[in-house]
Protein backbone atom coordinates (compact mmCIF):
# COMPACT_ATOMS: atom_id res chain seq x y z
CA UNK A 1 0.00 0.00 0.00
CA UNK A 2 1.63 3.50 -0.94
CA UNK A 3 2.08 5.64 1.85
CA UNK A 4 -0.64 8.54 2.86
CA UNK A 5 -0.04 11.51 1.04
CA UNK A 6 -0.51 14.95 3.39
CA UNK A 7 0.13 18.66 2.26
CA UNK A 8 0.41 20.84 5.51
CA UNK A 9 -0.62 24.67 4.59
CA UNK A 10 0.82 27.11 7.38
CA UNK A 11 2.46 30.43 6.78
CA UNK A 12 4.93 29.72 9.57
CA UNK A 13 7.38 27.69 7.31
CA UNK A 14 9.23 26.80 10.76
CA UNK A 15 5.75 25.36 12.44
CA UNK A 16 4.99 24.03 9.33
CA UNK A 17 8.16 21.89 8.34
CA UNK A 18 7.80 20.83 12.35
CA UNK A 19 4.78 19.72 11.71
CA UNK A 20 5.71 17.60 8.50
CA UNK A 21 9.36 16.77 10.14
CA UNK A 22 6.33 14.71 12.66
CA UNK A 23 4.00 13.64 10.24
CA UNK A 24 7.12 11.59 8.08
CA UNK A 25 8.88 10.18 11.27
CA UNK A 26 4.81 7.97 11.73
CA UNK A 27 5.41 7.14 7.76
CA UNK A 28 3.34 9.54 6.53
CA UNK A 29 4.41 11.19 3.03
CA UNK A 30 4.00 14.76 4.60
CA UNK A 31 4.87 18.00 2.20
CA UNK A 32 4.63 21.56 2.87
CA UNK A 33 3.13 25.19 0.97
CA UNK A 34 3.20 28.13 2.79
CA UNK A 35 0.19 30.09 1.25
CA UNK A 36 -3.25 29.06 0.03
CA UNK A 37 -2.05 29.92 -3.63
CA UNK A 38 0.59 27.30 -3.48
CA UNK A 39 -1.91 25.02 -1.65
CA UNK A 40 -4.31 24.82 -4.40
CA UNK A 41 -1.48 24.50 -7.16
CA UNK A 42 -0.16 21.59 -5.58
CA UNK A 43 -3.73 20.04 -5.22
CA UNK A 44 -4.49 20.69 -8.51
CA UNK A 45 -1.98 18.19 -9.64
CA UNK A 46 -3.69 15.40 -7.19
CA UNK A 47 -1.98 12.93 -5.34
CA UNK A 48 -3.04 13.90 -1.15
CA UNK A 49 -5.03 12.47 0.89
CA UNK A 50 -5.73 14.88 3.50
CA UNK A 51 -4.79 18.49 3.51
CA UNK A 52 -3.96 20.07 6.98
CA UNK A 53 -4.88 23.71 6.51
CA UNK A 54 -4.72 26.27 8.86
CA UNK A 55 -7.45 28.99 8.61
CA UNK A 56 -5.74 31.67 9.65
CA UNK A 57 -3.67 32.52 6.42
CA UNK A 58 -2.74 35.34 5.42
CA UNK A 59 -3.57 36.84 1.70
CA UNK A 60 -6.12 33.91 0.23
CA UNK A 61 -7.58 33.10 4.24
CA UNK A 62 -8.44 29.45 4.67
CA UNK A 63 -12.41 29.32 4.73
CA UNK A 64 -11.79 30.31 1.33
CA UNK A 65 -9.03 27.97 0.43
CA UNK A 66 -10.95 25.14 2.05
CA UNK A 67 -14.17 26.85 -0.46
CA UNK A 68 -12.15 26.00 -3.98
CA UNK A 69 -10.96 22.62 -2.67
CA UNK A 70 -14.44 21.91 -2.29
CA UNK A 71 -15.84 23.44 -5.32
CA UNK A 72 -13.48 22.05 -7.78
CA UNK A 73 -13.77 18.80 -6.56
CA UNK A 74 -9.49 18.38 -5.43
CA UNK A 75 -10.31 14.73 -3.98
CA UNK A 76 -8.72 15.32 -0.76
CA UNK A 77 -9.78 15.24 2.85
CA UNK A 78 -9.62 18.68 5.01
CA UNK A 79 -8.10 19.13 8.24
CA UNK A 80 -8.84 22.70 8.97
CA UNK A 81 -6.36 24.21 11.60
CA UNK A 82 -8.23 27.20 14.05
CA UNK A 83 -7.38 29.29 16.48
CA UNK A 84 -9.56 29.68 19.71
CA UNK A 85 -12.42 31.97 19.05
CA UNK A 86 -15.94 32.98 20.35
CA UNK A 87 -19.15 30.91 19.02
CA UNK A 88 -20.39 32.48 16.25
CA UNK A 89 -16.05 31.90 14.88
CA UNK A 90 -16.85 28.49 15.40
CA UNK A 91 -15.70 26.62 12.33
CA UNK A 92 -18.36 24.79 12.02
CA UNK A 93 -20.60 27.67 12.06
CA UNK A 94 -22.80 28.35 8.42
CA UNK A 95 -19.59 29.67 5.75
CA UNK A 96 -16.75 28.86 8.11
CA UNK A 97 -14.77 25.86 8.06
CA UNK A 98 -17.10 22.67 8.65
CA UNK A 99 -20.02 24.30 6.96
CA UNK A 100 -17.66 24.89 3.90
CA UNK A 101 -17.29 21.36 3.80
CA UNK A 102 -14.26 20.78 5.56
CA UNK A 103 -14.15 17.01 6.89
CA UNK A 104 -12.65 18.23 10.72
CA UNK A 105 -10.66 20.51 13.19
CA UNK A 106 -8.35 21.28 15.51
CA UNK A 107 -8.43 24.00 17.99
CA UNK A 108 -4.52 25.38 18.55
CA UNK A 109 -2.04 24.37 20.26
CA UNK A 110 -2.48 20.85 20.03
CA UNK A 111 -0.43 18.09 20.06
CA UNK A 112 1.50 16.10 17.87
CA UNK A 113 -0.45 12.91 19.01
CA UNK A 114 -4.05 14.28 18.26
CA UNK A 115 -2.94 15.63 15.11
CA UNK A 116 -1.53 12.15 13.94
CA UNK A 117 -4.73 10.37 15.04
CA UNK A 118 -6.88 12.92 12.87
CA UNK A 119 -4.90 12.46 10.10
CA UNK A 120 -4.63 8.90 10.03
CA UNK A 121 -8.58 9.06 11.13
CA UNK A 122 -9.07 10.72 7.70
CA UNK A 123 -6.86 9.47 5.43
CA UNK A 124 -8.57 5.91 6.45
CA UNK A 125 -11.55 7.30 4.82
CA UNK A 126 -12.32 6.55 1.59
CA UNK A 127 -11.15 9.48 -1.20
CA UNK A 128 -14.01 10.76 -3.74
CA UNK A 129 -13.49 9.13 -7.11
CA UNK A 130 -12.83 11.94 -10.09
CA UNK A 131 -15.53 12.82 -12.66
CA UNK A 132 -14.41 10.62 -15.60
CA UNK A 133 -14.62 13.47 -17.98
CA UNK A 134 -12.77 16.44 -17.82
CA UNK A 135 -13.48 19.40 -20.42
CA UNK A 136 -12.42 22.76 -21.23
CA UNK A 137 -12.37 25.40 -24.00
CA UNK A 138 -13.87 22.55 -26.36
CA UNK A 139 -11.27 19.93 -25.13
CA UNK A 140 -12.35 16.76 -23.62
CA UNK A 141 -10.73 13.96 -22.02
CA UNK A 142 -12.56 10.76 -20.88
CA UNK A 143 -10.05 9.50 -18.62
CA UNK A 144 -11.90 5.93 -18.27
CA UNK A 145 -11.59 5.43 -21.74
CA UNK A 146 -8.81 6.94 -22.26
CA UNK A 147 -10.16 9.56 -25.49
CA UNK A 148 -9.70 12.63 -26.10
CA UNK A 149 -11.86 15.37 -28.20
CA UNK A 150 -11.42 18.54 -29.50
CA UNK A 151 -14.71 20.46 -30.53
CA UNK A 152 -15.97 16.78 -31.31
CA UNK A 153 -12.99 16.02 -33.17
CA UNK A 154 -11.29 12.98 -32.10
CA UNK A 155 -7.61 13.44 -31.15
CA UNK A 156 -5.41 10.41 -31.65
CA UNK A 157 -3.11 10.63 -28.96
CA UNK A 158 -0.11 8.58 -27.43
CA UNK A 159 -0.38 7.27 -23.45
CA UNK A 160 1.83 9.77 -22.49
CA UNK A 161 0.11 12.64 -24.59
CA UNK A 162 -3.17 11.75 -23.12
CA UNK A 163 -1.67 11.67 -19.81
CA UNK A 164 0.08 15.26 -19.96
CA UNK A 165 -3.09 16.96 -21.82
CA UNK A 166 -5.12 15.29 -18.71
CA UNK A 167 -2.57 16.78 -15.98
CA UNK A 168 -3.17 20.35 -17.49
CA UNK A 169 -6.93 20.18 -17.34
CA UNK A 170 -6.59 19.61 -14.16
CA UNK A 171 -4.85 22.17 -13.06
CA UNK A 172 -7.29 24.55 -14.28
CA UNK A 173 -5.10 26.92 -15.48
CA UNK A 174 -2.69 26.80 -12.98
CA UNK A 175 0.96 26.36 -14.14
CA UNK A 176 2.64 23.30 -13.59
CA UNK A 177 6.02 22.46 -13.87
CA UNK A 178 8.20 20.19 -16.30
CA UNK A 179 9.28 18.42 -13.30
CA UNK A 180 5.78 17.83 -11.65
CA UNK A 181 4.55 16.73 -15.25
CA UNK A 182 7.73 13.95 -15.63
CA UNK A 183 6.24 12.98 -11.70
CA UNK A 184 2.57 12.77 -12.59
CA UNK A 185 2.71 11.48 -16.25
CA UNK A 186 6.36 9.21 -16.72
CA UNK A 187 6.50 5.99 -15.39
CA UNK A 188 10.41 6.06 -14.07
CA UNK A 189 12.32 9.31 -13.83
CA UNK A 190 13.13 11.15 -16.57
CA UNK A 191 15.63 13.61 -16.58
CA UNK A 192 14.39 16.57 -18.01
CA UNK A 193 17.54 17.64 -19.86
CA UNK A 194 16.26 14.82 -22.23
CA UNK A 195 13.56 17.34 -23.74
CA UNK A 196 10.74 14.42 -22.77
CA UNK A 197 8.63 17.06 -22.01
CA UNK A 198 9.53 20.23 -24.45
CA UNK A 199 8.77 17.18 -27.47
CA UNK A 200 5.77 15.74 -25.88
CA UNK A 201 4.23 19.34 -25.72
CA UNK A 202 5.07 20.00 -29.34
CA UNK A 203 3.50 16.97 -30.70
CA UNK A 204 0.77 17.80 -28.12
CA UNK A 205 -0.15 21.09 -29.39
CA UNK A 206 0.08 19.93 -32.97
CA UNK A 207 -2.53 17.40 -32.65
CA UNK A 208 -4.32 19.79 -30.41
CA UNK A 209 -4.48 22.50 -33.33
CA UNK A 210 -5.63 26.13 -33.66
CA UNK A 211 -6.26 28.40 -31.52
CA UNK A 212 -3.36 27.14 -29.04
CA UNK A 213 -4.77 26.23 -25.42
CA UNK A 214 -1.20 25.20 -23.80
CA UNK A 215 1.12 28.40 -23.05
CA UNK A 216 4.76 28.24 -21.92
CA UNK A 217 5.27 30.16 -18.63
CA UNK A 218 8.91 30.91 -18.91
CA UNK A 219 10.97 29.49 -15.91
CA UNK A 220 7.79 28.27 -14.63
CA UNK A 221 5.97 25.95 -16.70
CA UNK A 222 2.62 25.31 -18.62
CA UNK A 223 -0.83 25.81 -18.27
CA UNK A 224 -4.31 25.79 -20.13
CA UNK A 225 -5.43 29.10 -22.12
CA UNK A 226 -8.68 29.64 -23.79
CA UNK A 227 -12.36 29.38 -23.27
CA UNK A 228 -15.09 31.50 -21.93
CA UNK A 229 -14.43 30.58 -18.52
CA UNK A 230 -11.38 32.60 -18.39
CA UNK A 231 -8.65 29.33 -18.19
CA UNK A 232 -11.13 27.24 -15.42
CA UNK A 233 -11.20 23.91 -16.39
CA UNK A 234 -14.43 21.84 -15.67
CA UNK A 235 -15.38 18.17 -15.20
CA UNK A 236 -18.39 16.88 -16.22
């Protein structure tokens, strides 16, 4: 069985790498992001089982972190992290927390023992299964049957075409990285100086066709253009 995957969100990088530093000593594959921007890049890309998030976060707050997770469907369980507050701040008040859909919390401080046992207690838990078509700006994937459309038109792609093109989707227009794309979509490291991914995206956007959907970010990436939804992606 692979390990459980975890992605602690704290702006405290010291707290936070403390917290994974505990999480990987019980076996637990534990990685970190410091914001809720990061957060939801990294979840985009799929892979966790249970997010630990604290609420308190500055810039994108965590109520509405904990909101996209659950309205784009990121398959992962929430931990929401609080601090002490009156009633009404209660997370699982109506909006906050809980009633965003959040699967538990933990009042701070706590210890490194109850926050094991929650996330263990969650990660236990079954994970929702992904809509078996994703589409976007007249691009669809049906990642059961492995086919892929463009504006009805089939698109005869390779395993490992099928597999990047399905990556971007679902990143919904967030960038990801040559490196996170060899981890999601190659079967055995691949070094990147090998171009594997520069050629895979050519052929890619060939087949793909006109208007181009996948833009280079230099030093960053790729990511999905196009469509009325402003670069959203969407499963159906």
């Amino acid at each position: 069985m692979d390990p459980m995957r975890v992605l602690v969100v704290k702006d405290e990088e010291s707290l936070a790498e403390a917290i994974g530093a505990g999480l990987r000593r019980d076996a637990v594959t534990a990685e970190t992001a410091r914001d809720g921007r990061e957060a939801l890049a990294k979840l985009r890309l799929g892979g966790y089982d249970v997010l630990v998030l604290d609420r308190d976060l500055p810039g994108l707050h965590g109520d509405e972190v904990c909101r996209q997770v659950i309205g784009q469907r990121l398959l992962t369980r929430v931990l929401m992290l609080t601090s002490p507050g009156t009633v009404h701040q209660r997370p699982d008040a109506p909006g906050l927390g809980l009633g965003l859909g959040a699967d538990d919390y933990l009042t701070k401080p706590f210890t490194h023992e109850e926050l094991l046992a929650r996330v263990l207690a969650l990660g236990r838990r079954p994970r929702p299964v992904p809509a078996p078509v994703i589409a976007h700006a007249g691009v669809t994937v049906d990642t059961a049957r492995g086919l892929a459309a463009r504006d009805g038109r089939p698109l005869a792609l390779s395993h490992t075409e099928l597999g990047v093109l399905e990556v971007l989707l679902r990143a919904r227009g967030a960038v990801v990285s040559g490196d996170d794309l060899i981890e999601e979509v190659w079967e055995e490291h691949t070094s990147y100086r090998t171009n594997a991914v520069r050629v895979t995206l050519g052929t890619l956007r060939a087949k793909l066709g006109d208007p181009p959907l996948i833009e280079t970010v230099p030093g960053a990436g790729y990511r999905m253009t196009g469509g009325p939804d402003g670069g959203d992606g969407a499963d159906v």
